[in-house]
N, C-alpha and C. Protein backbone atom coordinates (compact mmCIF):
# COMPACT_ATOMS: atom_id res chain seq x y z
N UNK A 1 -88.16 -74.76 -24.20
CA UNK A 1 -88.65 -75.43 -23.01
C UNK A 1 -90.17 -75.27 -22.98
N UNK A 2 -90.96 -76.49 -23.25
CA UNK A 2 -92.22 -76.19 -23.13
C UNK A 2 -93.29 -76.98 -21.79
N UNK A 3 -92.55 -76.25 -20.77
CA UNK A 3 -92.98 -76.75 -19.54
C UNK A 3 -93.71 -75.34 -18.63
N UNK A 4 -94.90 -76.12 -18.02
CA UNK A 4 -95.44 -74.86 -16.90
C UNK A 4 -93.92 -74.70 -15.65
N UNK A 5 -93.73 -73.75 -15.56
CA UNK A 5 -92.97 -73.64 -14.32
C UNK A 5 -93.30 -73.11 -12.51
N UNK A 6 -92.91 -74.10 -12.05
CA UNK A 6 -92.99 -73.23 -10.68
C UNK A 6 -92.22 -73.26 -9.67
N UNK A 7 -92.24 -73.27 -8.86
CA UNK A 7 -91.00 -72.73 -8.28
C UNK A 7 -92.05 -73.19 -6.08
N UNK A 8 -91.14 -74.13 -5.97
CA UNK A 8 -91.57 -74.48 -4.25
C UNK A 8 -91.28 -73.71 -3.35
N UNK A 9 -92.01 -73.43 -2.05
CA UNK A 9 -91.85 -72.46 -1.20
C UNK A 9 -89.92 -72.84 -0.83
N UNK A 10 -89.81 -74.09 -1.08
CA UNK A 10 -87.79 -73.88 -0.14
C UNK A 10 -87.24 -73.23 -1.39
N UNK A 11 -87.72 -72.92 -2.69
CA UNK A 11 -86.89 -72.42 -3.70
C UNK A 11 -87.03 -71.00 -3.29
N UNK A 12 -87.86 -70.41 -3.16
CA UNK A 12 -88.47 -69.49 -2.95
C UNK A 12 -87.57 -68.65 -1.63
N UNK A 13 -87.54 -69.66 -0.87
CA UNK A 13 -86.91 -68.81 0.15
C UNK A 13 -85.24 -68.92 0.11
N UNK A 14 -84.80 -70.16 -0.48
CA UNK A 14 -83.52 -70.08 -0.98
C UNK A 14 -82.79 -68.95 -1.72
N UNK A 15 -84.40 -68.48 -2.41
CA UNK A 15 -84.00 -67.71 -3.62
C UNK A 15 -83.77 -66.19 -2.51
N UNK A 16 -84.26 -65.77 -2.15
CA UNK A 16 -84.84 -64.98 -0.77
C UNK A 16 -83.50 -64.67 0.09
N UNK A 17 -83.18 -65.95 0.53
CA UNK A 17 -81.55 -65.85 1.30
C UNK A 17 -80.37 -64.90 0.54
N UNK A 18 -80.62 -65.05 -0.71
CA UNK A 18 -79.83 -65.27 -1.51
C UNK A 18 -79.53 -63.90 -2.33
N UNK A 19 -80.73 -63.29 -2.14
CA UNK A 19 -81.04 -62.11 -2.56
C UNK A 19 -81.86 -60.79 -1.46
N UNK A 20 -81.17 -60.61 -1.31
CA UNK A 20 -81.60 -59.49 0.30
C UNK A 20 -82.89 -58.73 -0.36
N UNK A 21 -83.45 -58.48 0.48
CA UNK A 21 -85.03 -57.54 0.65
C UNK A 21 -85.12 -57.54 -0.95
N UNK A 22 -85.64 -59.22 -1.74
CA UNK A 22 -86.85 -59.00 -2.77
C UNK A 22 -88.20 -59.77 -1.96
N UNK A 23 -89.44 -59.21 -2.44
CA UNK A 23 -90.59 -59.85 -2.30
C UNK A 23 -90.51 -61.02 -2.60
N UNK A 24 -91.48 -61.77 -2.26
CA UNK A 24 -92.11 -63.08 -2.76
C UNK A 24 -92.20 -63.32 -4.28
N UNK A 25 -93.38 -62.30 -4.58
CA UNK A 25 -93.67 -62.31 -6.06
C UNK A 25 -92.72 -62.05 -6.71
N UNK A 26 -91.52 -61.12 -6.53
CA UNK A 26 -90.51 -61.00 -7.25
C UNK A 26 -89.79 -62.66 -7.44
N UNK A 27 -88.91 -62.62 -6.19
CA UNK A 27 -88.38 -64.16 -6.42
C UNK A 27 -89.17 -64.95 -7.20
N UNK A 28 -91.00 -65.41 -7.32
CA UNK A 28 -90.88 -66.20 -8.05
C UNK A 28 -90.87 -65.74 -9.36
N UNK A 29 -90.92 -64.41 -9.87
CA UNK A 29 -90.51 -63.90 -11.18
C UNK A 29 -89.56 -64.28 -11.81
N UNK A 30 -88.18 -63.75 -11.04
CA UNK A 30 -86.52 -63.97 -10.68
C UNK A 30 -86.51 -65.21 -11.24
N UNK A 31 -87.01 -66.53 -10.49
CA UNK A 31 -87.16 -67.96 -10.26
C UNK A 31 -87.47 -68.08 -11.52
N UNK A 32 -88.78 -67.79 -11.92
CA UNK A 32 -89.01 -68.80 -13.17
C UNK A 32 -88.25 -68.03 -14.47
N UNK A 33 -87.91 -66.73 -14.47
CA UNK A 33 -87.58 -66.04 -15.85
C UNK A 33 -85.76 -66.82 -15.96
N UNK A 34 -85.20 -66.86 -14.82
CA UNK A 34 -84.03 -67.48 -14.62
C UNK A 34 -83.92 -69.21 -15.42
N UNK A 35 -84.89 -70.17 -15.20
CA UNK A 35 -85.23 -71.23 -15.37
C UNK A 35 -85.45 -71.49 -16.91
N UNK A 36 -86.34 -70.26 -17.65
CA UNK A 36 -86.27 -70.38 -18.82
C UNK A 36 -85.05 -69.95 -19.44
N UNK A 37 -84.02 -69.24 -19.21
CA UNK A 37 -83.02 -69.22 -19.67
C UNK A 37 -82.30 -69.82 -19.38
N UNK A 38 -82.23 -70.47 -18.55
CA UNK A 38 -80.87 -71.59 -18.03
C UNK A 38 -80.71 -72.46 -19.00
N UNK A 39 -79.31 -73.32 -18.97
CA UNK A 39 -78.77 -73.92 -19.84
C UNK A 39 -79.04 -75.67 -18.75
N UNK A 40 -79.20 -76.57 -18.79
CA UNK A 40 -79.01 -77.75 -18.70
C UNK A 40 -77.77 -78.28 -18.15
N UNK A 41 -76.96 -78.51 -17.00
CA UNK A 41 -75.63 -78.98 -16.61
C UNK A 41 -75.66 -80.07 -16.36
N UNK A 42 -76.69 -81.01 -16.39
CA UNK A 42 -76.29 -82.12 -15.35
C UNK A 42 -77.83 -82.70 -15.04
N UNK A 43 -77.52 -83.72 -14.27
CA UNK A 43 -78.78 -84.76 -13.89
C UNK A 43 -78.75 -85.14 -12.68
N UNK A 44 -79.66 -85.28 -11.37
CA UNK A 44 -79.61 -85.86 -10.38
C UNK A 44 -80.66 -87.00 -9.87
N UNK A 45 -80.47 -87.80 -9.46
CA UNK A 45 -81.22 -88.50 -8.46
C UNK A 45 -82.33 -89.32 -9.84
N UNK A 46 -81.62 -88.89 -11.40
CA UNK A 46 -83.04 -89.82 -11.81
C UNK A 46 -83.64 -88.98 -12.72
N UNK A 47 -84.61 -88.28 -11.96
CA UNK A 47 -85.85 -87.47 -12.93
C UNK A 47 -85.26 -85.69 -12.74
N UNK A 48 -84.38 -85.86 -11.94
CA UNK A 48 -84.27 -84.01 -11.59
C UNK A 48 -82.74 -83.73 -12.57
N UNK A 49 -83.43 -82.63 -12.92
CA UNK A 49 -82.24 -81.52 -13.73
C UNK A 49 -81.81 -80.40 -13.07
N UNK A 50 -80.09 -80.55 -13.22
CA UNK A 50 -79.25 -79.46 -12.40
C UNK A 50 -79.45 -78.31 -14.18
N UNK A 51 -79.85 -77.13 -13.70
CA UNK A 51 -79.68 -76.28 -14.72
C UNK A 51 -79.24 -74.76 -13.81
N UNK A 52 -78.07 -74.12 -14.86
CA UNK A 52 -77.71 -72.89 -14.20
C UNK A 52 -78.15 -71.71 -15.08
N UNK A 53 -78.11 -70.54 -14.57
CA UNK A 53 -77.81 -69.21 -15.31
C UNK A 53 -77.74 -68.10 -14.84
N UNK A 54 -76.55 -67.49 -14.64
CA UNK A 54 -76.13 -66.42 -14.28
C UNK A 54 -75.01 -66.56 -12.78
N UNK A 55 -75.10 -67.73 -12.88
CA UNK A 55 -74.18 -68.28 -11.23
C UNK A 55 -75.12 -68.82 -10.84
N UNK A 56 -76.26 -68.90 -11.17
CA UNK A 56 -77.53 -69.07 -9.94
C UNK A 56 -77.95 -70.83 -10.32
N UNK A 57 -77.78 -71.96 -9.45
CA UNK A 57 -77.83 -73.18 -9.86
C UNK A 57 -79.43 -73.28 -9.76
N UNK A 58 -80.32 -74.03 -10.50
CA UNK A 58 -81.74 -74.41 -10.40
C UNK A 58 -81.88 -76.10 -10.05
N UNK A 59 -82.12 -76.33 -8.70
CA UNK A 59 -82.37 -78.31 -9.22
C UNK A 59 -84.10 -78.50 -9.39
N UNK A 60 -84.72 -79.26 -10.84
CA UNK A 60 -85.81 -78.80 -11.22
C UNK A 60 -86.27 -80.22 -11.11
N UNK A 61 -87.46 -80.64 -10.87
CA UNK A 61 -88.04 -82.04 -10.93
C UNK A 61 -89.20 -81.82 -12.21
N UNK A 62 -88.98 -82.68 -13.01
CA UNK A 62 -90.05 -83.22 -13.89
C UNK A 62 -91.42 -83.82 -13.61
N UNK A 63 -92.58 -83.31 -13.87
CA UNK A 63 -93.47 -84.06 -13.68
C UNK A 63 -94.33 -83.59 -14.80
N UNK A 64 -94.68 -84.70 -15.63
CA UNK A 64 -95.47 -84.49 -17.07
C UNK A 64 -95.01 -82.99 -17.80
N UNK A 65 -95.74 -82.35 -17.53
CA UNK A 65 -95.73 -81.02 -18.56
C UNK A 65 -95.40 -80.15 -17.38
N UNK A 66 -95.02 -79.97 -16.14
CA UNK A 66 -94.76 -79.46 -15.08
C UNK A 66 -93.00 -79.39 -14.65
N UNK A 67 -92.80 -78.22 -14.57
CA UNK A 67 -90.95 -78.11 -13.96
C UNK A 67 -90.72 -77.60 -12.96
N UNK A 68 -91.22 -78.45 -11.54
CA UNK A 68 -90.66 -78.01 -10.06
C UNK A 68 -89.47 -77.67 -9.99
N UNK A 69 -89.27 -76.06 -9.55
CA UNK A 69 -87.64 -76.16 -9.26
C UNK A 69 -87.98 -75.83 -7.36
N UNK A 70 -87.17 -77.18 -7.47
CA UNK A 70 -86.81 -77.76 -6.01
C UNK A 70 -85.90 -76.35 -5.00
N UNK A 71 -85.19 -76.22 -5.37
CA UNK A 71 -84.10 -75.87 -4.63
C UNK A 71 -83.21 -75.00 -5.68
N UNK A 72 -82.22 -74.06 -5.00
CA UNK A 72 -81.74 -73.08 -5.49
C UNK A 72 -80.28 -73.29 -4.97
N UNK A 73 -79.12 -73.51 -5.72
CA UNK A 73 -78.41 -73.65 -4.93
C UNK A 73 -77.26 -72.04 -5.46
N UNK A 74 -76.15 -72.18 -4.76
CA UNK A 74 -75.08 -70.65 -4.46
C UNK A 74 -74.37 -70.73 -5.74
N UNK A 75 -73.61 -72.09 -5.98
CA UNK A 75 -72.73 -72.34 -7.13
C UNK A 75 -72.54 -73.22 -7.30
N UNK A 76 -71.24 -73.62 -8.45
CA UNK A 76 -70.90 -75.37 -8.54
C UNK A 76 -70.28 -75.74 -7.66
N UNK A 77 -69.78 -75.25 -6.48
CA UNK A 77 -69.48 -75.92 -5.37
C UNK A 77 -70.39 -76.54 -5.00
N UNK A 78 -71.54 -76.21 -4.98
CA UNK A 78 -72.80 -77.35 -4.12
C UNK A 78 -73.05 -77.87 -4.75
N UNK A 79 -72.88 -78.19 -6.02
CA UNK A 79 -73.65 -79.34 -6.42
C UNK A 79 -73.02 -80.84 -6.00
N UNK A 80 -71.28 -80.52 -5.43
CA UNK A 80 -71.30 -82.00 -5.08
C UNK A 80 -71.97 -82.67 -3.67
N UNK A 81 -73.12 -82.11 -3.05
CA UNK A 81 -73.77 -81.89 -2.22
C UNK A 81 -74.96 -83.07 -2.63
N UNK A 82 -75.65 -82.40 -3.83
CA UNK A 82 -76.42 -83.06 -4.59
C UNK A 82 -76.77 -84.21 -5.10
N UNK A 83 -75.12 -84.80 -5.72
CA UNK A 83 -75.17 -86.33 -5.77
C UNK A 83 -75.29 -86.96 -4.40
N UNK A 84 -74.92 -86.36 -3.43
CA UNK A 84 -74.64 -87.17 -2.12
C UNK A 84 -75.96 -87.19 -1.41
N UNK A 85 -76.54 -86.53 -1.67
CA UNK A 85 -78.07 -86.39 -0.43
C UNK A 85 -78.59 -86.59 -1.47
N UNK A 86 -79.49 -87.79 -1.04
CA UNK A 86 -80.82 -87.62 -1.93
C UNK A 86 -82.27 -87.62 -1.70
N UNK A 87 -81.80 -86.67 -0.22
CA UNK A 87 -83.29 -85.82 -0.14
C UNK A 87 -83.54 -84.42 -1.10
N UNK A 88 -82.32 -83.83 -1.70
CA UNK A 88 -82.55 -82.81 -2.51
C UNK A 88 -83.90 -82.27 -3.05
């Protein structure tokens, strides 16, 4: 994967919910070290990639050499969430 990564304040705090009393800087550690290992599951809305690893779902937006991860979701239960809203 040869993309800058980062990670948006709703990932951030998704990530946060999700994980009781870590810092900021941690989560986005968590966030991006997670992202480079994830595997690829799926496609949404177009330009965004559903990628998981470890249980932990990533939805990531493409932009040039750049990999926004949007949103953090619980499991593959939500992703049928994903096709359906496409404010994601």
């Amino acid at each position: 994967m040869n993309y800058y990564i980062y990670a948006t304040d709703h990932a951030i705090e998704r990530y946060q919910q999700r994980q009781k009393a870590i810092s900021r800087q941690k989560a986005i550690h968590n966030i991006v070290e997670g992202v480079k290992r994830s595997r690829l599951i799926g496609f949404a809305n177009g330009e965004r990639e559903i990628r998981e690893h470890r249980g932990v779902i990533f939805v990531c937006e493409l932009e040039g050499t750049k990999m926004n991860v949007i949103t953090i979701l619980n499991s593959k239960a939500e992703l049928r969430f994903v096709e359906d809203n496409k404010s994601i």
